[in-house]
Protein backbone atom coordinates (compact mmCIF):
# COMPACT_ATOMS: atom_id res chain seq x y z
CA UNK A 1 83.88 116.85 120.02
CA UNK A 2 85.46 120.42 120.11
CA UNK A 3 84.38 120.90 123.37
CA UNK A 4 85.71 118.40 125.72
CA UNK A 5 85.03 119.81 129.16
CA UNK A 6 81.13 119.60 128.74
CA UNK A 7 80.63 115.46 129.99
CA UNK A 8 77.14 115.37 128.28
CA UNK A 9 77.92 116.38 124.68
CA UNK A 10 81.12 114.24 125.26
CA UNK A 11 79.06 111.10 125.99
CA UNK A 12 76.55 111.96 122.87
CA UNK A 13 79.76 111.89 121.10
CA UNK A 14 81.03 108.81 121.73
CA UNK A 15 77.85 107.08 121.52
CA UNK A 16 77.32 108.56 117.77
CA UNK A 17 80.88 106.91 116.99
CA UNK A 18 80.38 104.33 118.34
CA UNK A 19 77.12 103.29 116.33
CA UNK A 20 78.69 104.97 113.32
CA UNK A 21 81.66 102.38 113.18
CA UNK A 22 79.56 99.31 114.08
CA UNK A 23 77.44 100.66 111.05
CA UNK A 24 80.66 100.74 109.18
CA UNK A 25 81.73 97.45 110.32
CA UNK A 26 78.79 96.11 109.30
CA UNK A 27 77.97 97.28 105.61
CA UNK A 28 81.95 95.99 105.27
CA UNK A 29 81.18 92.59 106.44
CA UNK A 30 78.14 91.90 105.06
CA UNK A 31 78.01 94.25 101.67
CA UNK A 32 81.84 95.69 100.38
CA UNK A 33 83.89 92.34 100.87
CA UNK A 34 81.25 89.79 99.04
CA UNK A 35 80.96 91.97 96.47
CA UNK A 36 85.02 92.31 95.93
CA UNK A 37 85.81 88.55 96.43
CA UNK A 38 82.56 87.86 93.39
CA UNK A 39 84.46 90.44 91.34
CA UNK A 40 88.13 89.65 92.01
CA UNK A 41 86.88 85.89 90.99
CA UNK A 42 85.03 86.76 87.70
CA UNK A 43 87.88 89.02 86.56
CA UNK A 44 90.05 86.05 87.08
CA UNK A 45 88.10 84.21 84.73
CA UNK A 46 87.31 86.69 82.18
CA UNK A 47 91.58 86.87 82.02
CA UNK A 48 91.99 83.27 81.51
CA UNK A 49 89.18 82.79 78.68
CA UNK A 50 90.98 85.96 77.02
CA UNK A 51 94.40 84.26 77.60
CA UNK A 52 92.66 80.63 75.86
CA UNK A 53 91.30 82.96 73.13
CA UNK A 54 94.87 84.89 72.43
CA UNK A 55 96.78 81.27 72.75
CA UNK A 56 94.38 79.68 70.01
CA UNK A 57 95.01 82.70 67.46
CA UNK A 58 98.58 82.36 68.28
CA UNK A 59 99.04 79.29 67.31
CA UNK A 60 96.23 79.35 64.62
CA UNK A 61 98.51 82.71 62.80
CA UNK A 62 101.58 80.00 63.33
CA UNK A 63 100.11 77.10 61.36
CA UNK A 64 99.96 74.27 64.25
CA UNK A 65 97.62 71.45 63.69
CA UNK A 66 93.84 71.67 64.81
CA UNK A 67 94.10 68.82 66.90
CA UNK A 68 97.13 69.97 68.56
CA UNK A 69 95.63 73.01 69.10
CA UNK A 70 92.76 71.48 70.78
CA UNK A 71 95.04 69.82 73.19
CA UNK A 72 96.85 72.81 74.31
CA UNK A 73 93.87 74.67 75.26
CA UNK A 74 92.69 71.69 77.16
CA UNK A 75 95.19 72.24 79.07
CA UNK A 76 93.62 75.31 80.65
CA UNK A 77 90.86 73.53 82.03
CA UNK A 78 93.07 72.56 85.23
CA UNK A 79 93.77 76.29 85.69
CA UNK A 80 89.60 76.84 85.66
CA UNK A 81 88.87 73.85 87.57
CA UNK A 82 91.68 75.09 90.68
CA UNK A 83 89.67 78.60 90.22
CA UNK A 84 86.35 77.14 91.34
């Protein structure tokens, strides 16, 4: 494209960037932003069953009662369940 005077090359030119950014637009669509959303949602979930984990040892170290325990980590299932 250095050479803008010469109409044939120019054409060429603009054809091969043309394709080239439909071919772009394309492997985004249909490849790159599946892939993100699947990872952005299982990182999401790997957080939250590390955050149950750490909230059980915390209040296992503190002495709380299994069964109350149990409840509070119940809890977390609406957080999962407004993830899906």
């Amino acid at each position: 494209m250095s050479n803008l005077s010469d109409t044939a090359s120019l054409g060429a030119g603009i054809a091969v960037a043309f394709v080239a950014t439909i071919y772009g637009l394309m492997t985004a669509n249909i490849v790159c932003i599946p892939i993100s959303t699947k990872l952005k949602k299982r990182l999401k979930e790997q957080l939250l069953v590390k955050e149950i984990a750490f909230q059980g040892l915390l209040s296992v170290q503190q002495g709380e009662n299994p069964r109350l325990i149990i409840e509070k980590l119940h809890g977390y299932r609406h957080q999962i369940l407004a993830n899906e």
